[in-house]
Protein backbone atom coordinates (compact mmCIF):
# COMPACT_ATOMS: atom_id res chain seq x y z
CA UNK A 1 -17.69 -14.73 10.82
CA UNK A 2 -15.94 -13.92 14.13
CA UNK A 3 -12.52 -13.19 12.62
CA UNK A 4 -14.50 -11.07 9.86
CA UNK A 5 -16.17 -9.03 12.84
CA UNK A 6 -12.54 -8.85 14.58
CA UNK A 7 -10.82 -7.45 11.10
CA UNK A 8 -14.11 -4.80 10.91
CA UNK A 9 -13.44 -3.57 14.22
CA UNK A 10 -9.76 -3.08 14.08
CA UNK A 11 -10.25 -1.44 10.45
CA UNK A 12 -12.99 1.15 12.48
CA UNK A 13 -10.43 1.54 15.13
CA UNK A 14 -8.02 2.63 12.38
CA UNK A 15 -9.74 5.33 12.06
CA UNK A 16 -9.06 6.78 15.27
CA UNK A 17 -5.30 6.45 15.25
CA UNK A 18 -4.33 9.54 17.07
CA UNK A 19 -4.06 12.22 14.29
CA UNK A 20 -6.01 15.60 14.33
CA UNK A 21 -8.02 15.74 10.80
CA UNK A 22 -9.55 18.97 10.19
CA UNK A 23 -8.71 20.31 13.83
CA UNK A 24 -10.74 17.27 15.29
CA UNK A 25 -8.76 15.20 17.82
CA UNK A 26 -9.03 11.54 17.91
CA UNK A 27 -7.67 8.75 20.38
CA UNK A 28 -4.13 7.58 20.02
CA UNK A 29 -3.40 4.58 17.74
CA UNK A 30 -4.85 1.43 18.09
CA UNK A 31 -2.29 -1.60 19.67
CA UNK A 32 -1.38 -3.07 16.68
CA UNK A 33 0.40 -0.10 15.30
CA UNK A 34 2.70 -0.33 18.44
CA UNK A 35 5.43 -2.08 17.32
CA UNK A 36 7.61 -1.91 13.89
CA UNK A 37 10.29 -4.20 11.99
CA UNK A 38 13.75 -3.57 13.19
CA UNK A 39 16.54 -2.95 10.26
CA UNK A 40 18.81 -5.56 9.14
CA UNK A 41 21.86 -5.12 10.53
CA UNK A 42 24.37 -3.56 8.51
CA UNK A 43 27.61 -5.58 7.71
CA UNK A 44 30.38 -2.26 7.78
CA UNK A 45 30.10 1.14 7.99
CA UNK A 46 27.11 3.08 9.63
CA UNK A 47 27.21 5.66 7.23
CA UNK A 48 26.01 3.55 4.50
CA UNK A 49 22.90 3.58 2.76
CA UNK A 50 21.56 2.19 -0.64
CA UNK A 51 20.03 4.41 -2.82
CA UNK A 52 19.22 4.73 -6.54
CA UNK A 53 20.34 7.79 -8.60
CA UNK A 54 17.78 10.59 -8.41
CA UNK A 55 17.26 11.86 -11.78
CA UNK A 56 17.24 15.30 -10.47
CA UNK A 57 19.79 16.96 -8.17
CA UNK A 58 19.26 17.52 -4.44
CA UNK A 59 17.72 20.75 -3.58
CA UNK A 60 15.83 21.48 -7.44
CA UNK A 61 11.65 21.67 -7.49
CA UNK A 62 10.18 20.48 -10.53
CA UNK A 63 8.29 21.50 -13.05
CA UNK A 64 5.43 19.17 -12.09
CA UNK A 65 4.79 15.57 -10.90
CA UNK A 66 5.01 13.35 -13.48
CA UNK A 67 8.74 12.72 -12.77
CA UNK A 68 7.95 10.39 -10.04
CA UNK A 69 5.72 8.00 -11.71
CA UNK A 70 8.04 5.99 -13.54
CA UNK A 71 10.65 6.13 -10.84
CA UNK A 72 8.48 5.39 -8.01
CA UNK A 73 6.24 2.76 -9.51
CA UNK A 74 8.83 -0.41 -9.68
CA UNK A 75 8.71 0.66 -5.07
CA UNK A 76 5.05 0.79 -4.68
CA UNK A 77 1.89 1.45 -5.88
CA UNK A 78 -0.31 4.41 -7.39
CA UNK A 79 -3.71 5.56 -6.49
CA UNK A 80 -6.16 8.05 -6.20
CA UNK A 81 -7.18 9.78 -2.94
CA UNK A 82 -9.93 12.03 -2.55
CA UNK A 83 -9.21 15.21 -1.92
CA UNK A 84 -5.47 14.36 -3.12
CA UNK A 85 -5.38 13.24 -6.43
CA UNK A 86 -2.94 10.66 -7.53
CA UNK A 87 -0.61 9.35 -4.33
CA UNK A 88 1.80 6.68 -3.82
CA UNK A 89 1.85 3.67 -1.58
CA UNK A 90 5.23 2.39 -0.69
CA UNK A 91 5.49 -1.51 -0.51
CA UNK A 92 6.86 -1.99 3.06
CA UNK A 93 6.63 -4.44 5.98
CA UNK A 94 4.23 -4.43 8.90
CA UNK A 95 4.87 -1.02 11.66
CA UNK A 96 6.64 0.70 8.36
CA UNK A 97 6.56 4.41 9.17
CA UNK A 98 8.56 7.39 7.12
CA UNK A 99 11.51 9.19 8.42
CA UNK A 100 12.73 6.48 10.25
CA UNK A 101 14.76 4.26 8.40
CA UNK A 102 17.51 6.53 7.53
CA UNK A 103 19.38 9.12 9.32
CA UNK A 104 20.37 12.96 10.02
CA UNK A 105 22.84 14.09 7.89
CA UNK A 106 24.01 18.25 8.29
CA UNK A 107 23.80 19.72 4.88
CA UNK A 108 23.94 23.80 3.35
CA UNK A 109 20.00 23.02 4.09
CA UNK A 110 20.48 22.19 7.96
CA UNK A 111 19.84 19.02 9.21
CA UNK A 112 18.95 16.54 6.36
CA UNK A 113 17.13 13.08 6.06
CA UNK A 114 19.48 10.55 3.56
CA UNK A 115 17.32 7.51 3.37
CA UNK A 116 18.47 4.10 3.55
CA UNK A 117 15.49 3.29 0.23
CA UNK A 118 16.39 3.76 -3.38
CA UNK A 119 13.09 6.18 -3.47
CA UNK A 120 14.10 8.78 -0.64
CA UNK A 121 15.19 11.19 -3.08
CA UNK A 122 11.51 11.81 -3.78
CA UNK A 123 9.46 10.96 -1.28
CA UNK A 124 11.33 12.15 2.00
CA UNK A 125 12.14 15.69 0.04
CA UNK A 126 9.06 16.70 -1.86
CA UNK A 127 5.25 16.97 -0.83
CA UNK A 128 3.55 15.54 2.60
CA UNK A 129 2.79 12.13 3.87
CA UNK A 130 -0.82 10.84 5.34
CA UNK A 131 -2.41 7.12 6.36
CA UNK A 132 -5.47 6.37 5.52
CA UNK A 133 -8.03 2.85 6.30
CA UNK A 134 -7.12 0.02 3.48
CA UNK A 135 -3.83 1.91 2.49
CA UNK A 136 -2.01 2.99 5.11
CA UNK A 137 0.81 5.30 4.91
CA UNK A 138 0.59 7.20 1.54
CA UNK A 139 2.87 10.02 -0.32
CA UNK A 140 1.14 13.57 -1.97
CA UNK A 141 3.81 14.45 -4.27
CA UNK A 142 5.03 17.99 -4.18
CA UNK A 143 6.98 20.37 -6.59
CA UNK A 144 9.68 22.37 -3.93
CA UNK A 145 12.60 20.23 -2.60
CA UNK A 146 13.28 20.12 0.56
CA UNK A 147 15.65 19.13 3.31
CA UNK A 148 13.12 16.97 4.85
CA UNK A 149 9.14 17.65 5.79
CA UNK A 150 9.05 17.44 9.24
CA UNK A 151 7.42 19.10 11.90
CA UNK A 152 10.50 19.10 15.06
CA UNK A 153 10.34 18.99 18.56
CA UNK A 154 13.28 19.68 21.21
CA UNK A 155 14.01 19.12 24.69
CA UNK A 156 14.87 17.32 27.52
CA UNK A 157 17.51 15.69 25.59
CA UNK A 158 15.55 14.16 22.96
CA UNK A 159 14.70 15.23 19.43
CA UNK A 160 11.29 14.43 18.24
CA UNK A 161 9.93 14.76 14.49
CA UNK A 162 6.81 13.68 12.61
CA UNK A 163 6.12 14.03 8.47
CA UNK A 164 4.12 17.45 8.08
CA UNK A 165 0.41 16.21 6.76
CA UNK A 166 -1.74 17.57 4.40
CA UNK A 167 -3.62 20.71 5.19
CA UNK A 168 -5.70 20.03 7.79
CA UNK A 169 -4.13 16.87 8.98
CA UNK A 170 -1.53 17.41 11.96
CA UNK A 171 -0.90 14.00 13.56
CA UNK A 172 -0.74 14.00 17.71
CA UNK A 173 1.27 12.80 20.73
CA UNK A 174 0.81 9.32 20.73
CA UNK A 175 0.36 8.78 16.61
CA UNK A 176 3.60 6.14 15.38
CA UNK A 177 3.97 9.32 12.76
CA UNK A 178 6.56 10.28 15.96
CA UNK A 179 9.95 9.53 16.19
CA UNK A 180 11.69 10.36 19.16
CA UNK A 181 15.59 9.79 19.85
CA UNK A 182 18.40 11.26 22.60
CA UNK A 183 20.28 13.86 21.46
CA UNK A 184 23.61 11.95 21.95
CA UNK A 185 22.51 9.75 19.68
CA UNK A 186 20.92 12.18 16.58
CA UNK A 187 23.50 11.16 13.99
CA UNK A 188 23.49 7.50 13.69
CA UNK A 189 21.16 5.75 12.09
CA UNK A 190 17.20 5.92 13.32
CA UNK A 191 16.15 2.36 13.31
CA UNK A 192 19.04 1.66 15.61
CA UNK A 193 18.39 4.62 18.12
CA UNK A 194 14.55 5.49 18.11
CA UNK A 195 12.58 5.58 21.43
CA UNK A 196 10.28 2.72 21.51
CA UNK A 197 7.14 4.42 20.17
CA UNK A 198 5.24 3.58 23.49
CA UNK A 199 7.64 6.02 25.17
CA UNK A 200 7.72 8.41 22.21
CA UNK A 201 4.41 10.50 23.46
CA UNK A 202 5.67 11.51 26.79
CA UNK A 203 9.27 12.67 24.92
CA UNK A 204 6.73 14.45 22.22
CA UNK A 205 4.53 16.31 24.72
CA UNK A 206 7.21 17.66 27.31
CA UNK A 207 9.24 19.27 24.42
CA UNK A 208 8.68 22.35 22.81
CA UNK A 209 8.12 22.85 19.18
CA UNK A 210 11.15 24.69 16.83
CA UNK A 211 10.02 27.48 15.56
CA UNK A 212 11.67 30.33 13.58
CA UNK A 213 14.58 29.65 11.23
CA UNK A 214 14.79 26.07 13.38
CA UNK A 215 11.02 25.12 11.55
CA UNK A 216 11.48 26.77 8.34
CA UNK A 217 12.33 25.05 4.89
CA UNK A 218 14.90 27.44 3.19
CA UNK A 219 18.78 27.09 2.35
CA UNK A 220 20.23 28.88 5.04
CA UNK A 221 21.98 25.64 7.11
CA UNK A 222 19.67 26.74 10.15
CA UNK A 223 16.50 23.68 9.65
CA UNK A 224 16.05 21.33 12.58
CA UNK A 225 17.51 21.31 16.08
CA UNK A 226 20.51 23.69 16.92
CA UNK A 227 24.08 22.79 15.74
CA UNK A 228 25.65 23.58 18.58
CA UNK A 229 23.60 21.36 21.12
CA UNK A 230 23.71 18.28 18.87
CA UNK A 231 27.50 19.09 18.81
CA UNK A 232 27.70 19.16 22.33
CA UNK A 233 25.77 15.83 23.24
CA UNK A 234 27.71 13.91 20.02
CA UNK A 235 30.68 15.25 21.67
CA UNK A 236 31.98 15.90 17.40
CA UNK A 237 32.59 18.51 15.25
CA UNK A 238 29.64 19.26 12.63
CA UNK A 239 30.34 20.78 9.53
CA UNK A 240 27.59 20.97 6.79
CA UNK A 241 28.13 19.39 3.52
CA UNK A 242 26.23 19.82 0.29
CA UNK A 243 22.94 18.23 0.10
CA UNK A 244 23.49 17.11 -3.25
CA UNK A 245 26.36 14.67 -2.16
CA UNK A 246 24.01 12.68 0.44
CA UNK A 247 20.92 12.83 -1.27
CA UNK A 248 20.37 10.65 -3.93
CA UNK A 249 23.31 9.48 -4.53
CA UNK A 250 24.46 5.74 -4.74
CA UNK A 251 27.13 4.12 -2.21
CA UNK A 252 29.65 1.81 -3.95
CA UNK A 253 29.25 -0.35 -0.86
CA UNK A 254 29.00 -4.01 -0.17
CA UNK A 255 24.88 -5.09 -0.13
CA UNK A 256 23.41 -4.96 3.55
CA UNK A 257 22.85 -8.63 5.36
CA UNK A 258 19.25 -9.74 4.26
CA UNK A 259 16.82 -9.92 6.48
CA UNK A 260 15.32 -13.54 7.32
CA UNK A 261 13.17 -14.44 4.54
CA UNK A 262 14.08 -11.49 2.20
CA UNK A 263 15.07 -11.67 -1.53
CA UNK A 264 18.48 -10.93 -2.53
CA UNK A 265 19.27 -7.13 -3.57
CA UNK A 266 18.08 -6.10 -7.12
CA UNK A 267 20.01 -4.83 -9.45
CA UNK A 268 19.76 -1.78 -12.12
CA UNK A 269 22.13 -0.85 -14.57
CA UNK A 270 23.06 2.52 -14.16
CA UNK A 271 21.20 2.40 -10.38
CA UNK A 272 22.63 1.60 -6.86
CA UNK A 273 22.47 -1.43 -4.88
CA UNK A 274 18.80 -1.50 -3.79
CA UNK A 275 16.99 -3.54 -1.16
CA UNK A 276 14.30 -5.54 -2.37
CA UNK A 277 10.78 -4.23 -0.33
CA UNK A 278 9.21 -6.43 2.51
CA UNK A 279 5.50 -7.63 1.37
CA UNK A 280 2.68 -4.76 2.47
CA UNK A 281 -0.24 -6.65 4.29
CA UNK A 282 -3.15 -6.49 1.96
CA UNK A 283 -5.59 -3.20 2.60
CA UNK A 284 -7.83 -3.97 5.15
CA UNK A 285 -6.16 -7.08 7.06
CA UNK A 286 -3.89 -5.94 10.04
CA UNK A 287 -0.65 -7.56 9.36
CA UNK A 288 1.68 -9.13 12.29
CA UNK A 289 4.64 -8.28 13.14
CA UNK A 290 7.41 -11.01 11.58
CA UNK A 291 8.66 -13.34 14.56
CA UNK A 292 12.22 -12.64 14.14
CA UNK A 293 11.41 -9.19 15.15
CA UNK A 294 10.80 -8.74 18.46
CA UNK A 295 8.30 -5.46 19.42
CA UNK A 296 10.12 -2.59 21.79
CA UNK A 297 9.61 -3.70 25.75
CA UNK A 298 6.56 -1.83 26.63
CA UNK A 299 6.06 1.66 28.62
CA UNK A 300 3.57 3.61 30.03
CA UNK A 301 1.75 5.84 27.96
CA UNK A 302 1.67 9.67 28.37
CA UNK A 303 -1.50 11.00 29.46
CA UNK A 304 -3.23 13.19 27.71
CA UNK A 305 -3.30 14.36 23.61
CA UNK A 306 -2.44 17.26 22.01
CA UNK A 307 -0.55 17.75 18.68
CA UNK A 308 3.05 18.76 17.60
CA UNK A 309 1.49 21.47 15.19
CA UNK A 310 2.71 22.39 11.73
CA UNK A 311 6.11 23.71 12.96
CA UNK A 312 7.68 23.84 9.36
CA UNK A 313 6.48 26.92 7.79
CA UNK A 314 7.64 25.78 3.84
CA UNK A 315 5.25 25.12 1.48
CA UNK A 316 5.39 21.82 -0.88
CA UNK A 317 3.06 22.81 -3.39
């Protein structure tokens, strides 16, 4: 009966896991949410991912939604959501969060999220991304393409980015929907450089937001963070390539090292190599983090809320 109480509470807690819904602001995320399975390691190149083929090109809308179902459905699981409709549900591991395990890749679009899943194609580049109690992080498909939908935040040497919610639903300081790394280290992969997300809210609050071009989904090369102050803390010379060669795409590359416990790589004709997905803890029971993954060391947390605001003025209808 006591554990039952203890999974309640923590499931009511949930609820209050620092996002603003309807312009209401709620405490910052409960502990359990503060820590997140590291990536296997890769065995070569850090430019690798493993993705499926998309069965549409990088940078096309669609003519409606149905195109994800089939693809999507062998990754996760479909439901309805009030006042959404029909959503997906990744399967992923305990701390999973989106646009984070992948990387920032300069494309005609601007800066670019290439995901290291075999369903980024869809769900990092059309529609918005919300959590809800008993589900957790969920997809609203969306008809217009995009380089990524993200709401940015810049300064002090860091570059800070959340998934743009729903109407209605901007997620604040301290919510794990932020991802914070330095600026020297923008272009490698996430998972390797993201600022432990106990640190993330202080990096989230003293930057501004990108406004402008910088904020705005459209092909003109200019989305995300300036060029030429990524350039400058990489110390390399960026030159955009097309969006349709990173996006989608498969790698004829050798299969990442497993992580302990996980199945081999699966297998489609026709499809890239493709990792098979960690268990998701069943809805309503908090998960643990796996012992071979050991949480970020801890840091103080920033006073104070506010929210990162709807900086991306696209539309993913």
């Amino acid at each position: 009966m006591r554990r039952l109480r203890n999974i309640l509470f923590l499931t009511l807690a949930a609820a209050a896991a620092g996002c603003f819904v309807e312009g209401g602001y709620v405490r910052e995320e409960p502990s359990y949410y503060a820590t997140g399975p590291q990536p296997p390691a890769p065995t070569a190149d850090v430019d690798e991912t493993y993705q499926s083929e998309a069965p549409i090109p990088a940078g096309a809308n669609v003519p409606d939604q149905d195109i994800f179902y089939d693809s999507l459905s062998p990754y996760g699981s479909w439901t309805d959501v009030a006042p959404y409709g029909r959503v997906w549900v990744p399967t992923v591991g305990y701390g999973w969060r989106p646009y984070y395990y992948g990387r920032w890749v300069l494309t005609d679009w601007g800066w670019t999220f290439v995901s290291d899943d075999p369903w980024g194609w869809a769900a990092y580049h059309y529609g918005r991304w919300n959590w809800g109690i008993g589900i957790g992080w969920y997809w609203i498909p969306g008809t217009v393409w995009g380089p990524a939908w993200v709401s940015w935040r810049y300064g002090g040497g860091y570059v800070s980015w959340c998934p743009l919610g729903p109407r209605g639903v901007v997620f604040g300081y301290r919510h794990p929907a932020w991802v914070a790394v330095s600026q020297v280290h923008f272009t490698q992969p996430i998972a390797r450089s993201a600022v432990p997300i106990r640190q993330t809210a202080g990096i989230v609050q003293a930057a501004q937001p990108l406004g402008g071009p910088h904020a705005t989904v459209a092909r003109n090369g200019s989305f995300g963070p300036p060029v030429a102050g990524i350039a400058e803390a990489t110390g390399r010379t960026l030159r955009p390539v097309a969006a349709a060669t990173v996006v989608g795409r498969p790698h004829a590359a050798a299969p990442r090292a497993m992580a302990p416990g996980a199945g081999a790589p699966v297998a489609r004709p026709g499809a890239g190599v493709m990792r098979s997905p960690a268990p998701r803890p069943r809805p309503g029971v908090m998960g643990r983090p796996p012992a071979a993954r050991p949480s970020p060391g801890p840091a103080p947390a920033a006073k104070g809320g506010g929210h990162g605001g709807h900086s991306g003025s696209g539309k993913s209808k």
